[in-house]
N, C-alpha and C. Protein backbone atom coordinates (compact mmCIF):
# COMPACT_ATOMS: atom_id res chain seq x y z
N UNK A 1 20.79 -11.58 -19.11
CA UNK A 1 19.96 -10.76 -19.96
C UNK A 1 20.82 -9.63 -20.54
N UNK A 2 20.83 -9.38 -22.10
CA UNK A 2 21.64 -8.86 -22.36
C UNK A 2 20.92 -7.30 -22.73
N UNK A 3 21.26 -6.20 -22.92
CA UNK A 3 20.47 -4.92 -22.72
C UNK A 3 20.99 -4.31 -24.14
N UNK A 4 20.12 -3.85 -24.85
CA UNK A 4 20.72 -3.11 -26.33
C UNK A 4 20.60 -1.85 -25.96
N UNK A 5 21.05 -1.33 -26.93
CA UNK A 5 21.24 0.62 -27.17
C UNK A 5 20.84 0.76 -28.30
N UNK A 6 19.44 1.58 -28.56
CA UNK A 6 18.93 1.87 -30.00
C UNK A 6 19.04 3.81 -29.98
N UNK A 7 19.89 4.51 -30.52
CA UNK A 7 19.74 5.58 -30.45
C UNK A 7 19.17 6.07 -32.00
N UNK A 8 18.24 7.00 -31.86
CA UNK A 8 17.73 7.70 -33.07
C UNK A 8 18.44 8.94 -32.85
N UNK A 9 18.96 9.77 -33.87
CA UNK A 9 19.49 10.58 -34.08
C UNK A 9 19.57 11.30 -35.75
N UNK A 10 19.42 13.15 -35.86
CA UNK A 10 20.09 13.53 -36.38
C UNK A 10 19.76 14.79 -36.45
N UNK A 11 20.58 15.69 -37.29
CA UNK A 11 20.57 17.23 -36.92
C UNK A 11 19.64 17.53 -37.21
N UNK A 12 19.07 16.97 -38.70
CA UNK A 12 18.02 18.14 -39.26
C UNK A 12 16.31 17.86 -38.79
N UNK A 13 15.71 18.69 -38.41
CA UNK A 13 14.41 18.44 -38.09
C UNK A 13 13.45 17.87 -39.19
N UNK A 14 12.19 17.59 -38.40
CA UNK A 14 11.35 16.79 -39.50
C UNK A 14 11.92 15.43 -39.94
N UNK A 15 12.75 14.92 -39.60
CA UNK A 15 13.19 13.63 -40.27
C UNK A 15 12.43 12.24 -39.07
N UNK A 16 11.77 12.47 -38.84
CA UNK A 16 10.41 11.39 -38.20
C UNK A 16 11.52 10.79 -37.04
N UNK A 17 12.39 11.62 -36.06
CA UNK A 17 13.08 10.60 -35.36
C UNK A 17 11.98 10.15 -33.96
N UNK A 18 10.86 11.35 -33.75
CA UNK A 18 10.47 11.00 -32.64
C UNK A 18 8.88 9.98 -32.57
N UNK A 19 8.68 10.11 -34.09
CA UNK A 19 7.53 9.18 -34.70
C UNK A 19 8.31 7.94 -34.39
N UNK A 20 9.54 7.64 -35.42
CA UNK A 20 10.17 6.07 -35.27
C UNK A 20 10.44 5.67 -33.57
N UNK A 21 10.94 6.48 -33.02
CA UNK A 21 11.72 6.22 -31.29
C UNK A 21 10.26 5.77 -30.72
N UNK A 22 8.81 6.68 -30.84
CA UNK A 22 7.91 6.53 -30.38
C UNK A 22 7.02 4.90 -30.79
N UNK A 23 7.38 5.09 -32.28
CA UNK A 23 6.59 3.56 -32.30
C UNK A 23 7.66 2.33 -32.27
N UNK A 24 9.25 2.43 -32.36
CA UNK A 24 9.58 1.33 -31.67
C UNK A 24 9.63 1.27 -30.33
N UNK A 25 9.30 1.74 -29.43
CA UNK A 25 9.49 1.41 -28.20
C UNK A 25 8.20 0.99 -27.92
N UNK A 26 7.14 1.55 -28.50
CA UNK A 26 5.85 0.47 -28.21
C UNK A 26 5.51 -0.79 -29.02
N UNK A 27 6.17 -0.85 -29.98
CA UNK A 27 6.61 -2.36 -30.43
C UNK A 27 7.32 -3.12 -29.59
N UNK A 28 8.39 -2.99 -29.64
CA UNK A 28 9.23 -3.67 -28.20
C UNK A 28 8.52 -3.79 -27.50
N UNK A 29 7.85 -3.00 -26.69
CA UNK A 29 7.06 -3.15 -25.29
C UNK A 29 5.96 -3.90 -25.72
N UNK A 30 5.29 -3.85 -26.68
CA UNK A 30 3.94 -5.29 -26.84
C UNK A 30 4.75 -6.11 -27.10
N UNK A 31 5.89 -6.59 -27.87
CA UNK A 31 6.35 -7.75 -28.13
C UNK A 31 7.08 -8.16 -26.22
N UNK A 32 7.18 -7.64 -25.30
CA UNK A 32 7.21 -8.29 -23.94
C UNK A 32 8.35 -7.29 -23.74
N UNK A 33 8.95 -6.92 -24.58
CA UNK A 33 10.98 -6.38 -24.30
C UNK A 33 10.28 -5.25 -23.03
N UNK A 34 11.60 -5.16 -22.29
CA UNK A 34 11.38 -3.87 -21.23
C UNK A 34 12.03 -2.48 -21.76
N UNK A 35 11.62 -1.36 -21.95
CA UNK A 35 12.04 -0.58 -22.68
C UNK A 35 12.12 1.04 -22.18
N UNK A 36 12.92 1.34 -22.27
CA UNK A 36 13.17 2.86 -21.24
C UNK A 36 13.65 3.87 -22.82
N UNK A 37 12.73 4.87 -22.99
CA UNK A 37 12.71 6.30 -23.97
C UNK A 37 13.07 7.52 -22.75
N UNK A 38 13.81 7.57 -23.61
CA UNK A 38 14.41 9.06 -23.10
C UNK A 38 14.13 10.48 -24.07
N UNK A 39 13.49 11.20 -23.14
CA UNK A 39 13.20 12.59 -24.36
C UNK A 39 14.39 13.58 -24.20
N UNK A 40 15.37 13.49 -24.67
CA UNK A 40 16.71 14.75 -24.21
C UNK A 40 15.97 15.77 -25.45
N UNK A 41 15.08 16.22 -26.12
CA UNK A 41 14.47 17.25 -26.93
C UNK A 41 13.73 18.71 -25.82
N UNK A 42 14.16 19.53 -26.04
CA UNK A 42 13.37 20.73 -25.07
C UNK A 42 12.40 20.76 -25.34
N UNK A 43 11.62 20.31 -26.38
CA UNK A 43 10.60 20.67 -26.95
C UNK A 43 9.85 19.69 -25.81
N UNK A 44 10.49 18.79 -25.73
CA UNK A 44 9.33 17.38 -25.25
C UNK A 44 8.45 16.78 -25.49
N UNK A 45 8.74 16.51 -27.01
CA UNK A 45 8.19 16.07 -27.97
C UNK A 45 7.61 14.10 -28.41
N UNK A 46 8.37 13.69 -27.70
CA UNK A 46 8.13 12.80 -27.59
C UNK A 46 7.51 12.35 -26.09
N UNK A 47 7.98 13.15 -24.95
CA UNK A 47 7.20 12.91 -24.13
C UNK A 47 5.72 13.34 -24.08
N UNK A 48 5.22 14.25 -24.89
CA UNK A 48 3.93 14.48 -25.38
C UNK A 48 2.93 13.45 -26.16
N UNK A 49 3.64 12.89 -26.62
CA UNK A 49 3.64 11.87 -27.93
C UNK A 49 2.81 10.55 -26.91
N UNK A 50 3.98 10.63 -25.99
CA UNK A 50 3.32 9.24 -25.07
C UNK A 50 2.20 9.53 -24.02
N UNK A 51 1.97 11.06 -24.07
CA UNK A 51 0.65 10.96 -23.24
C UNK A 51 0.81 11.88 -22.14
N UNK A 52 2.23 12.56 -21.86
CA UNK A 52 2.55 13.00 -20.54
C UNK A 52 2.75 14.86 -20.98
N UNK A 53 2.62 15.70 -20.01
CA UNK A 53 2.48 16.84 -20.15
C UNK A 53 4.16 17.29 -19.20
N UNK A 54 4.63 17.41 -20.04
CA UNK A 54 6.43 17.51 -19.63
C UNK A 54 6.41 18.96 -18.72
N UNK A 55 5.20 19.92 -18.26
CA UNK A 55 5.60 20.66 -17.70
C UNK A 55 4.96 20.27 -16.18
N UNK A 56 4.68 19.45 -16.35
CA UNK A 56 3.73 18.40 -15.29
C UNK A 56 4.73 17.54 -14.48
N UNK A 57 5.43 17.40 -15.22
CA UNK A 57 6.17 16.08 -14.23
C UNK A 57 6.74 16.75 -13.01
N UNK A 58 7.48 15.76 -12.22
CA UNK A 58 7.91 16.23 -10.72
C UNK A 58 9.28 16.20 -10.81
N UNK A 59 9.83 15.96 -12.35
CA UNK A 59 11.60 15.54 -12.04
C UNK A 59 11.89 15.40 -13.61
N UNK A 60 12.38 16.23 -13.93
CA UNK A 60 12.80 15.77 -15.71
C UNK A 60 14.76 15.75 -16.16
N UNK A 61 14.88 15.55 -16.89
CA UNK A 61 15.98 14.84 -17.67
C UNK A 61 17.42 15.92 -17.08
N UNK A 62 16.48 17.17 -17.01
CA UNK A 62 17.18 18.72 -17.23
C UNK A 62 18.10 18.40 -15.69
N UNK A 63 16.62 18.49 -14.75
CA UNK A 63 17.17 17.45 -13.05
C UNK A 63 18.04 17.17 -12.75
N UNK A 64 17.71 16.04 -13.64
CA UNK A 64 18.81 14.61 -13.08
C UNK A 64 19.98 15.30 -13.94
N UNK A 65 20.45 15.86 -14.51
CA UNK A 65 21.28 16.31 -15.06
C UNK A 65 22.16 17.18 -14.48
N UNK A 66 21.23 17.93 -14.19
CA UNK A 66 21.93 19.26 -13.02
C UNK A 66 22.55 18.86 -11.83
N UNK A 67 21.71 17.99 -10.90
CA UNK A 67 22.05 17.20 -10.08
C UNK A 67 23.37 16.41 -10.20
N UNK A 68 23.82 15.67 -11.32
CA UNK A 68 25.03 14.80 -11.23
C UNK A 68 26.02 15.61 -11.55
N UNK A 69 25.86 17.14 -12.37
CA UNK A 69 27.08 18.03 -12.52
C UNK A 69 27.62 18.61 -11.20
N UNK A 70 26.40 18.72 -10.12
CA UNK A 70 26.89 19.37 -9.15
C UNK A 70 27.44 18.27 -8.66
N UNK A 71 27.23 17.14 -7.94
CA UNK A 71 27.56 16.29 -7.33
C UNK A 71 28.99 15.71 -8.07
N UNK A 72 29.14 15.82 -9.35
CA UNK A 72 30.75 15.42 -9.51
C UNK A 72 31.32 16.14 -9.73
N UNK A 73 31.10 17.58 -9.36
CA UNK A 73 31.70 19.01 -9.57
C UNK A 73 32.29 19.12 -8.04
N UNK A 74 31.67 18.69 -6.93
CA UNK A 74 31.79 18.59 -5.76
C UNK A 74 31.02 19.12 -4.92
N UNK A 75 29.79 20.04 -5.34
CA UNK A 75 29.51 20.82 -4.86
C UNK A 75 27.90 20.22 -4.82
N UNK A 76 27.95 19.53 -3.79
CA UNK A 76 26.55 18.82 -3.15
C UNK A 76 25.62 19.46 -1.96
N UNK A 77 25.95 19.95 -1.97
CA UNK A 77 25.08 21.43 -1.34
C UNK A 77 24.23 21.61 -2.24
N UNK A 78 24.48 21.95 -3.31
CA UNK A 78 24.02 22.81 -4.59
C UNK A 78 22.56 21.74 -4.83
N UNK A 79 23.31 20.12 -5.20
CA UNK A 79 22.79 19.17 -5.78
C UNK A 79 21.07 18.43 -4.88
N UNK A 80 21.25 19.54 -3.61
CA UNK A 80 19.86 18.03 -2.72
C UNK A 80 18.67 19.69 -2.97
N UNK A 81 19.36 20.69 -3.96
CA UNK A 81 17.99 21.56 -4.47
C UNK A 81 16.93 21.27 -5.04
């Protein structure tokens, strides 16, 4: 099974990236594909979009992020916060 990379991207706002990201990934996903969206936006704009309240969740992007700097920084103490 081979796995694609669809990235939407670009600087200037308003240019519909999180309308398009939002309705292809629920295309894909009715057409059967398995499909993983990532919101890297602070706004959390697209995670809004799909239904979820981004100040709600138990673990976000920011997290897992922080987490792997400490841990390949060396400093894993820091990282099981």
């Amino acid at each position: 099974m081979d796995a694609h990379v669809i990235s939407l991207a670009n600087q200037k706002g308003g240019t519909a990236k999180t309308t398009t990201c939002a309705n292809l990934g629920i295309g894909l996903a009715e057409a059967g594909r398995k499909v993983l969206l990532v919101d890297a936006d602070a706004q959390g704009s697209l995670t809004l979009s799909l239904g979820w309240e981004p100040d709600e969740l138990p673990i976000t992007l920011y997290d897992l992020m922080t987490k792997a700097i400490f841990v390949l920084s060396g400093s894993e103490s820091e990282a099981n916060c």
